[in-house]
C-alpha atoms as a PDB file:
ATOM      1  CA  UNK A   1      67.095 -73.891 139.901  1.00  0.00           C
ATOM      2  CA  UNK A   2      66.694 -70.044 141.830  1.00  0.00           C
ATOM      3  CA  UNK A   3      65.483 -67.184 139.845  1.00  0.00           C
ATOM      4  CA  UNK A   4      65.665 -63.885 141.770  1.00  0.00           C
ATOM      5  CA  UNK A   5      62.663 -61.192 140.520  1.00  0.00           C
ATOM      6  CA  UNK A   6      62.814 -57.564 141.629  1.00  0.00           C
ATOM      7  CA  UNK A   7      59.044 -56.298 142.501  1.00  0.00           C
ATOM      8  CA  UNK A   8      57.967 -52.620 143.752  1.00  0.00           C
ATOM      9  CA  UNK A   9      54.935 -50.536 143.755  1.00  0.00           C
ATOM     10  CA  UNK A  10      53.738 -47.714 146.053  1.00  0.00           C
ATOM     11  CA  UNK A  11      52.038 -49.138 148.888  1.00  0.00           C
ATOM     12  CA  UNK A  12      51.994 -53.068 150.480  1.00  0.00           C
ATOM     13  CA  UNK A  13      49.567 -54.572 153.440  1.00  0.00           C
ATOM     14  CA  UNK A  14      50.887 -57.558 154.421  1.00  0.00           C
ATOM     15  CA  UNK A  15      48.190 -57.874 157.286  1.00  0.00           C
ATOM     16  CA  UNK A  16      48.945 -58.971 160.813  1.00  0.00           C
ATOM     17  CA  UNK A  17      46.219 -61.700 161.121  1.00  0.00           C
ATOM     18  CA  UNK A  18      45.774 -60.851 165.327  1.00  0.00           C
ATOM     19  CA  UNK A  19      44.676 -56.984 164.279  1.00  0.00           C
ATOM     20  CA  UNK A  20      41.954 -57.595 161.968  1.00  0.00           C
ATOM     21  CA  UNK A  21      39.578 -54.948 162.463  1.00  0.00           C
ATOM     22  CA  UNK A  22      41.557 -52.486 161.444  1.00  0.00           C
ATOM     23  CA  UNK A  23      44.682 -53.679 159.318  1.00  0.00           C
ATOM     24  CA  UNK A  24      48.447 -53.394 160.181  1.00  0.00           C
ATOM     25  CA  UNK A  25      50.782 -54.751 158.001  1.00  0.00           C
ATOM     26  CA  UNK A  26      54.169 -56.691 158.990  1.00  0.00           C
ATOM     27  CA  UNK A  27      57.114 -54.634 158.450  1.00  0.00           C
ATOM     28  CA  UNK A  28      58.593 -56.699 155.374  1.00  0.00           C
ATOM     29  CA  UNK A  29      56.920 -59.151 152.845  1.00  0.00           C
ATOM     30  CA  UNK A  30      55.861 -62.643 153.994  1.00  0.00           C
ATOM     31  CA  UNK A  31      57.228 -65.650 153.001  1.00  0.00           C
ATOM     32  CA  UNK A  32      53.621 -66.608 151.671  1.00  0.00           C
ATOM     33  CA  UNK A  33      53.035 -62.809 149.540  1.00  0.00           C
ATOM     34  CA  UNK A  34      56.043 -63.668 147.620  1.00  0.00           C
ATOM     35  CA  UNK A  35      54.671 -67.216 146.511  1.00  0.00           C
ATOM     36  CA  UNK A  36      51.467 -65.660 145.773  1.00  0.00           C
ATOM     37  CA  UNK A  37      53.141 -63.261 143.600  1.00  0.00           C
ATOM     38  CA  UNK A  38      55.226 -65.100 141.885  1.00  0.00           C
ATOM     39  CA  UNK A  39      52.596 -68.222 141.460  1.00  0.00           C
ATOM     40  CA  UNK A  40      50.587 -64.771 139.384  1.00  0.00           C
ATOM     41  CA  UNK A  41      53.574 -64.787 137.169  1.00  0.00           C
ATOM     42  CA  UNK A  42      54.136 -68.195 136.503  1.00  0.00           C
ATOM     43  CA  UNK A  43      51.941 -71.577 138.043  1.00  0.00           C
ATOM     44  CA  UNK A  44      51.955 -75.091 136.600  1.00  0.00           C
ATOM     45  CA  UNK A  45      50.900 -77.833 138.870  1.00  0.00           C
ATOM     46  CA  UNK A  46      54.288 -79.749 137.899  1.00  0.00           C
ATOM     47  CA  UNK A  47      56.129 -77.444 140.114  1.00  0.00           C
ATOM     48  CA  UNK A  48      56.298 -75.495 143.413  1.00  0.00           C
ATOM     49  CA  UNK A  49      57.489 -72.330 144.811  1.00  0.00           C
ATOM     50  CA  UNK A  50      60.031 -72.287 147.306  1.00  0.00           C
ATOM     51  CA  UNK A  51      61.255 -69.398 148.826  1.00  0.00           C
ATOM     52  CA  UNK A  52      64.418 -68.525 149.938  1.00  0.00           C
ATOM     53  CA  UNK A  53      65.352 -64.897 150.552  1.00  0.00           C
ATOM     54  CA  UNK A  54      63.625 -61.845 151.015  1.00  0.00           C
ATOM     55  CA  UNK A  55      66.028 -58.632 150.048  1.00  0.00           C
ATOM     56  CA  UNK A  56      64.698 -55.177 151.357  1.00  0.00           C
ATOM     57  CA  UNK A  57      66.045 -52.471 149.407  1.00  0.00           C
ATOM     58  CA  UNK A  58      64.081 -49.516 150.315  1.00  0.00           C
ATOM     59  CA  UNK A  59      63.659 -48.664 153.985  1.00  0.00           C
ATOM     60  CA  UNK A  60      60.572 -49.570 155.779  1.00  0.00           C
ATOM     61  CA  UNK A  61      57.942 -47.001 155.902  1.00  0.00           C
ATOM     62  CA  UNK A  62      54.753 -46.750 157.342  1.00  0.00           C
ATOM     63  CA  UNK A  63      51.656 -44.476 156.338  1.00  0.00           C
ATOM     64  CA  UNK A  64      47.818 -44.378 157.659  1.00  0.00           C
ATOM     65  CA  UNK A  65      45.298 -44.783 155.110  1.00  0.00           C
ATOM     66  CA  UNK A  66      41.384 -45.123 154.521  1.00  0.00           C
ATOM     67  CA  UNK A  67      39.877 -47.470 152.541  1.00  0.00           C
ATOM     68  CA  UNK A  68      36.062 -48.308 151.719  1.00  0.00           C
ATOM     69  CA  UNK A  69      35.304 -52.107 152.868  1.00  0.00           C
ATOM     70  CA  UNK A  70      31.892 -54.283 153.172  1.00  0.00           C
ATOM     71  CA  UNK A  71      30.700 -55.851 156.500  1.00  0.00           C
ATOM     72  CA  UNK A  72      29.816 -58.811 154.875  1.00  0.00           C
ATOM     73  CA  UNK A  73      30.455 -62.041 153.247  1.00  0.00           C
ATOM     74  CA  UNK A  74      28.675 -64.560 151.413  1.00  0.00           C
ATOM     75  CA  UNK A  75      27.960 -67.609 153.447  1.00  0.00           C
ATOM     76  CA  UNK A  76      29.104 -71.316 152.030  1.00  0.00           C
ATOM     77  CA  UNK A  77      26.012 -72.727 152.872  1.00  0.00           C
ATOM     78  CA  UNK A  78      23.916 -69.777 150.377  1.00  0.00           C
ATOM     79  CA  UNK A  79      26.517 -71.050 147.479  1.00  0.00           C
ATOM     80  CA  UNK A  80      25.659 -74.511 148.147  1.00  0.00           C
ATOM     81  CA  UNK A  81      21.811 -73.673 148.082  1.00  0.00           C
ATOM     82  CA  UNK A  82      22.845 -71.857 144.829  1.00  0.00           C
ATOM     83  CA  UNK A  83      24.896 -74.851 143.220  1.00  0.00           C
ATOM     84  CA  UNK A  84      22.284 -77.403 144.370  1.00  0.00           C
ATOM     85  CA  UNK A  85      19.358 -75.189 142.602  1.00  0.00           C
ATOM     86  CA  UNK A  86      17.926 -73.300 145.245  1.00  0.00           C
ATOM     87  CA  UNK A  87      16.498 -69.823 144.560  1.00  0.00           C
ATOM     88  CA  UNK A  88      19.385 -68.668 146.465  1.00  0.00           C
ATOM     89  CA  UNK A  89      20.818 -64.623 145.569  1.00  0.00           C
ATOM     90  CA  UNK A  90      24.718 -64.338 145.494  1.00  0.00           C
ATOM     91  CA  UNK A  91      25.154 -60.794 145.744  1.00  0.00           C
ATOM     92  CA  UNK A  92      26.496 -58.026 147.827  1.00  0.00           C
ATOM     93  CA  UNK A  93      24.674 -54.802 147.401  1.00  0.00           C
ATOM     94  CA  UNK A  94      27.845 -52.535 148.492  1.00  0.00           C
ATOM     95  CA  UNK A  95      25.552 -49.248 149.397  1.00  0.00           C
ATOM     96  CA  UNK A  96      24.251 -51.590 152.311  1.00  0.00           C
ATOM     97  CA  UNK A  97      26.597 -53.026 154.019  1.00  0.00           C
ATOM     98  CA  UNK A  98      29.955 -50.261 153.324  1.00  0.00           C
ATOM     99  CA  UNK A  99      32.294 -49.136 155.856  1.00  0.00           C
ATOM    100  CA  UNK A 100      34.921 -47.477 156.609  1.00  0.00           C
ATOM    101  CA  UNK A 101      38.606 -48.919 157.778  1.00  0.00           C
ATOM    102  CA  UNK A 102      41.869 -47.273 158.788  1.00  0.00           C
ATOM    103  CA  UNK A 103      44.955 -49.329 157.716  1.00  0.00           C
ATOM    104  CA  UNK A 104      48.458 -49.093 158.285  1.00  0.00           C
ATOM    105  CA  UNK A 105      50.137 -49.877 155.331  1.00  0.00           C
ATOM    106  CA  UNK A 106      53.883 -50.161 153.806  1.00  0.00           C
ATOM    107  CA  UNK A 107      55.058 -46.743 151.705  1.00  0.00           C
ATOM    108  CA  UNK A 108      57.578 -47.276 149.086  1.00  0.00           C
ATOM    109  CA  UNK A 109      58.204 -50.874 148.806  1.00  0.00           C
ATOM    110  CA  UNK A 110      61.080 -52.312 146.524  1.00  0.00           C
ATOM    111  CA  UNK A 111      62.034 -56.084 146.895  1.00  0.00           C
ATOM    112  CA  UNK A 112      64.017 -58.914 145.532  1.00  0.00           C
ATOM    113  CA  UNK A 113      62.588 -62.259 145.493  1.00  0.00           C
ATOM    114  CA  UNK A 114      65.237 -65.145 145.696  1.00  0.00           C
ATOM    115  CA  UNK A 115      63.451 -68.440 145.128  1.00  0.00           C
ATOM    116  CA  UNK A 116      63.527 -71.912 143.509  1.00  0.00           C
ATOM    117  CA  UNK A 117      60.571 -74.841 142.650  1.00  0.00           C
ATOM    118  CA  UNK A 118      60.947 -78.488 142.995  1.00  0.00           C
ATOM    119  CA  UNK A 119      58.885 -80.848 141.010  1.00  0.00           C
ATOM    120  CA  UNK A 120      55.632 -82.099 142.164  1.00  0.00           C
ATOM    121  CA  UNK A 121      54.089 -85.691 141.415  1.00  0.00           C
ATOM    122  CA  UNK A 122      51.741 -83.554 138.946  1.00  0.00           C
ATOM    123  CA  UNK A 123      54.655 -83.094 136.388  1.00  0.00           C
ATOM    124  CA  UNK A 124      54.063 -84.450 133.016  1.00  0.00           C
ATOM    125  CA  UNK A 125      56.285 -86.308 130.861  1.00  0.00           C
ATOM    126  CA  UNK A 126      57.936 -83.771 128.889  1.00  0.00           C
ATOM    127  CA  UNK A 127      57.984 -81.216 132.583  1.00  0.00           C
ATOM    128  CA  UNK A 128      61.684 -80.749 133.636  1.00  0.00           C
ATOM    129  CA  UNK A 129      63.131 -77.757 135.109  1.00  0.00           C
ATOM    130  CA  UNK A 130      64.740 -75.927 132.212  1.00  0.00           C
ATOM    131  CA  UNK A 131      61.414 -76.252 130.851  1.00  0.00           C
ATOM    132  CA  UNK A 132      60.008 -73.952 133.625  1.00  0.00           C
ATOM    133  CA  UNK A 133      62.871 -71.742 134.020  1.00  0.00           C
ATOM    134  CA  UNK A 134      63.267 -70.809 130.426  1.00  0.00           C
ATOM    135  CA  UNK A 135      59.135 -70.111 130.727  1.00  0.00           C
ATOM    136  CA  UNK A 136      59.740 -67.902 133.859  1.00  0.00           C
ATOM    137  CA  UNK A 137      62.655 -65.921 132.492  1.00  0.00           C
ATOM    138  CA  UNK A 138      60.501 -65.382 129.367  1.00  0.00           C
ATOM    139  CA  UNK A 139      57.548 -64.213 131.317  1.00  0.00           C
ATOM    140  CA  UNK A 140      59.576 -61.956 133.215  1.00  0.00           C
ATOM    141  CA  UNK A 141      61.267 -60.592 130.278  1.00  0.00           C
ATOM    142  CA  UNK A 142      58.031 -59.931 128.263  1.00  0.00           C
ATOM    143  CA  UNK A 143      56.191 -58.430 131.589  1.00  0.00           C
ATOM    144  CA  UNK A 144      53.844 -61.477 131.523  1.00  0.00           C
ATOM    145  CA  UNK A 145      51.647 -62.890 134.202  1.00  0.00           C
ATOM    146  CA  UNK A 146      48.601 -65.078 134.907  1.00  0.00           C
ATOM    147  CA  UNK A 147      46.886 -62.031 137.038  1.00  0.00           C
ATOM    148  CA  UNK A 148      48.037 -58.568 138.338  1.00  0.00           C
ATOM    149  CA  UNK A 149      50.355 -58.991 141.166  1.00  0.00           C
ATOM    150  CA  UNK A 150      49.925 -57.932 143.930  1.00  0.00           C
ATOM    151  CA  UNK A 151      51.270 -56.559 147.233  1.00  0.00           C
ATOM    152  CA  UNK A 152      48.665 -58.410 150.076  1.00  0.00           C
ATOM    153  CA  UNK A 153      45.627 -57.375 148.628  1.00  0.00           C
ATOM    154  CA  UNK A 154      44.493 -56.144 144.743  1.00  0.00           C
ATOM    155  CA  UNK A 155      44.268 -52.559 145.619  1.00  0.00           C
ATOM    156  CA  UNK A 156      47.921 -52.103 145.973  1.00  0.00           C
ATOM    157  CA  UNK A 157      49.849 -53.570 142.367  1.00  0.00           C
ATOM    158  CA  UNK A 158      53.186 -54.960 141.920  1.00  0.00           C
ATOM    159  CA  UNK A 159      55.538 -53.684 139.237  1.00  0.00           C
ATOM    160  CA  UNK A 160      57.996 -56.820 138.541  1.00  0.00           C
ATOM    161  CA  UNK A 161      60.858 -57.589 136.160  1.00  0.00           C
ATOM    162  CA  UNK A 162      63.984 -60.077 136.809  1.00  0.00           C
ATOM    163  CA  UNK A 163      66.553 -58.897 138.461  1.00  0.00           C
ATOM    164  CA  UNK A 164      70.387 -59.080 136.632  1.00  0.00           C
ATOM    165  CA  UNK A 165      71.990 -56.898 139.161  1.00  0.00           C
ATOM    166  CA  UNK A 166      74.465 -59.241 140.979  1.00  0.00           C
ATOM    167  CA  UNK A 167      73.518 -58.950 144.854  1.00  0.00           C
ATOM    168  CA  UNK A 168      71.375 -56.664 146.166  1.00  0.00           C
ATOM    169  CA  UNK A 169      72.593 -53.822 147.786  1.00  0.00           C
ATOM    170  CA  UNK A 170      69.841 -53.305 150.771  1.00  0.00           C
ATOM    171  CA  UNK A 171      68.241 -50.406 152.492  1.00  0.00           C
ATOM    172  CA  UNK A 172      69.822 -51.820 156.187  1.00  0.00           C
ATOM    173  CA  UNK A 173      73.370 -53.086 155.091  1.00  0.00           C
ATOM    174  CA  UNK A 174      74.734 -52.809 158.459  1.00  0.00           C
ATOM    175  CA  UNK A 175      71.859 -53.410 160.803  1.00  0.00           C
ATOM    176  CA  UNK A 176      69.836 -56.461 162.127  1.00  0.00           C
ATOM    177  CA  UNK A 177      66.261 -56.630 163.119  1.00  0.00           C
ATOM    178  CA  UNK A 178      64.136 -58.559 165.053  1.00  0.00           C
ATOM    179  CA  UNK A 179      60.597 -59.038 163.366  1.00  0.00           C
ATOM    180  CA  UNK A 180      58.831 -60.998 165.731  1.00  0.00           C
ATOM    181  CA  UNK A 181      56.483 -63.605 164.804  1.00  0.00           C
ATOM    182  CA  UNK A 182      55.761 -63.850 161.400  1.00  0.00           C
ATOM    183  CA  UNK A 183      53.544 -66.164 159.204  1.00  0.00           C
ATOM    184  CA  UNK A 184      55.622 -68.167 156.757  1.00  0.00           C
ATOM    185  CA  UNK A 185      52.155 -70.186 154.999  1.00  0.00           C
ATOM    186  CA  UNK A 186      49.122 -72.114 155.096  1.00  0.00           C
ATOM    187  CA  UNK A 187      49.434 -76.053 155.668  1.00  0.00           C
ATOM    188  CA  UNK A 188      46.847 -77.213 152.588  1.00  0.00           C
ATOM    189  CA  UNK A 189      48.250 -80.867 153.744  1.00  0.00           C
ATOM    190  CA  UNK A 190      44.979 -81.543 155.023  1.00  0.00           C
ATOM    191  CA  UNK A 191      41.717 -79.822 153.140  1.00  0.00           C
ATOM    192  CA  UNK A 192      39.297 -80.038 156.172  1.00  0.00           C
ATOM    193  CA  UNK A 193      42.060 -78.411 158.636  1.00  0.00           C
ATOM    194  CA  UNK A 194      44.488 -75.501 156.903  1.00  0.00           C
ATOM    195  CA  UNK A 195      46.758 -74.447 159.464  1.00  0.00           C
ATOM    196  CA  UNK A 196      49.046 -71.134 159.553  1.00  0.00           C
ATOM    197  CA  UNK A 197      52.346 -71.674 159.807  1.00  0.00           C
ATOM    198  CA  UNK A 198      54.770 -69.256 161.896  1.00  0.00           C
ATOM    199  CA  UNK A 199      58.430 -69.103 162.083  1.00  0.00           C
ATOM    200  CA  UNK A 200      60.314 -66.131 163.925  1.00  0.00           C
ATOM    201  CA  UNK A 201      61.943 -63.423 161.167  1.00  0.00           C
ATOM    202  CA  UNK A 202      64.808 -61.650 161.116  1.00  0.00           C
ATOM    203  CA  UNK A 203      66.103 -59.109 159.565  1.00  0.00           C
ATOM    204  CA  UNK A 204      69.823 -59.554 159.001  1.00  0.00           C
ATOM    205  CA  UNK A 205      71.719 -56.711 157.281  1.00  0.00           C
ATOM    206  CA  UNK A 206      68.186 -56.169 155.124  1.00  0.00           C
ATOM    207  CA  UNK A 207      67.846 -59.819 154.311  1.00  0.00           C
ATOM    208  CA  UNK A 208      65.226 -62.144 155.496  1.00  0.00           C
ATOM    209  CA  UNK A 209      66.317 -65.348 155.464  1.00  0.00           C
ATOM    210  CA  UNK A 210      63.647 -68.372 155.685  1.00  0.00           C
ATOM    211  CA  UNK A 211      66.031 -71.552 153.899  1.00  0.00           C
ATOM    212  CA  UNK A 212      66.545 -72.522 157.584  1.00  0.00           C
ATOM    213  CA  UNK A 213      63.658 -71.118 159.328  1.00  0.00           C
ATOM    214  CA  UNK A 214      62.073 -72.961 162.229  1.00  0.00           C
ATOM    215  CA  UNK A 215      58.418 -73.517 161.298  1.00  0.00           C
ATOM    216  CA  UNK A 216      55.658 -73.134 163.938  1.00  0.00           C
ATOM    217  CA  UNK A 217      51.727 -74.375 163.950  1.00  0.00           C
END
């Protein structure tokens, strides 16, 4: 069962992960930001994402901005000192280790997520998928969601509601575009080796398309 779910908000970083000093965001939403944000909506382990189109209905826009980012990280090995009862500090004091990053980020975004779940092993008993589709058009209804959505990362917020519009008219009706490389997800299949997975986008007449995509590790 597909549920389309029209999302929008002022800026998006969808970041590039070969520029990672300072950020540059693909030019449409990944495959992998839509799960994300709809998984903030609605998530039960009974079911799974799947996503199937992409619809870009405002044009692509770049801007330069300036955001305030720490140097650091906490290390694994200092939260398993902490866990294991070492007299081990999990902090970051921000005045220490802040810095300064450019980004190129997305201006103006407005999509339409096209997507379906399949059942997972995990489903219960009474788990079947009007169950979960009635609870998703609910949640969508009533503005509901697990955590803030978001566009790539928490400082840009996703406006979302379901879309009853018929298709989507988008911003590039009569133009195709080649994306490049793109990264579709992360291969959890196995824990001690999570793989990205690539697949080459396209932009065809404002819709990307991954049903059929050829996946790449």
């Amino acid at each position: 069962m597909s549920v389309k779910v029209e999302v929008w908000g002022d800026y998006a970083l969808f970041t590039r992960p070969e520029l990672k000093v300072e950020r540059v965001s693909y030019d449409v939403m990944t495959p992998s930001a839509a799960r994300g944000l709809l998984e903030a909506i609605y998530w039960h382990p009974g079911m799974r994402w799947v996503i199937d189109r992409i619809y870009v209905l405002n044009p692509i826009r770049f801007t330069n901005i300036r955001r305030n980012e720490v140097s650091a990280t906490i290390s694994a090995s200092k939260v398993r000192s902490a866990m294991a009862g070492g007299d081990t500090e999990l902090y970051l004091c921000t005045q220490d280790c802040i810095q300064q990053r450019a980004a190129m980020v997305l201006q103006d975004v407005r999509y339409v997520i096209e997507a379906h779940f399949v059942i997972t092993d995990k489903a219960g008993e009474g788990d079947n998928p009007g169950k979960f589709c009635d609870i998703m058009r609910r949640r969508l209804e009533k503005g509901q969601c697990f955590h803030q959505p978001c566009f790539g990362t928490r400082e840009f917020p996703a406006h979302f509601g379901a879309w009853s519009g018929g298709e989507p008219l988008t911003a590039y009706p009569d133009e195709d575009r080649e994306l490049g490389f793109m990264l579709y997800d992360m291969d959890y299949s196995d824990p001690e080796n999570i793989r990205p997975q690539f697949f080459r986008a396209t932009l065809r007449r404002g819709v990307l398309d991954v049903r059929d995509c050829e996946v790449f590790r």
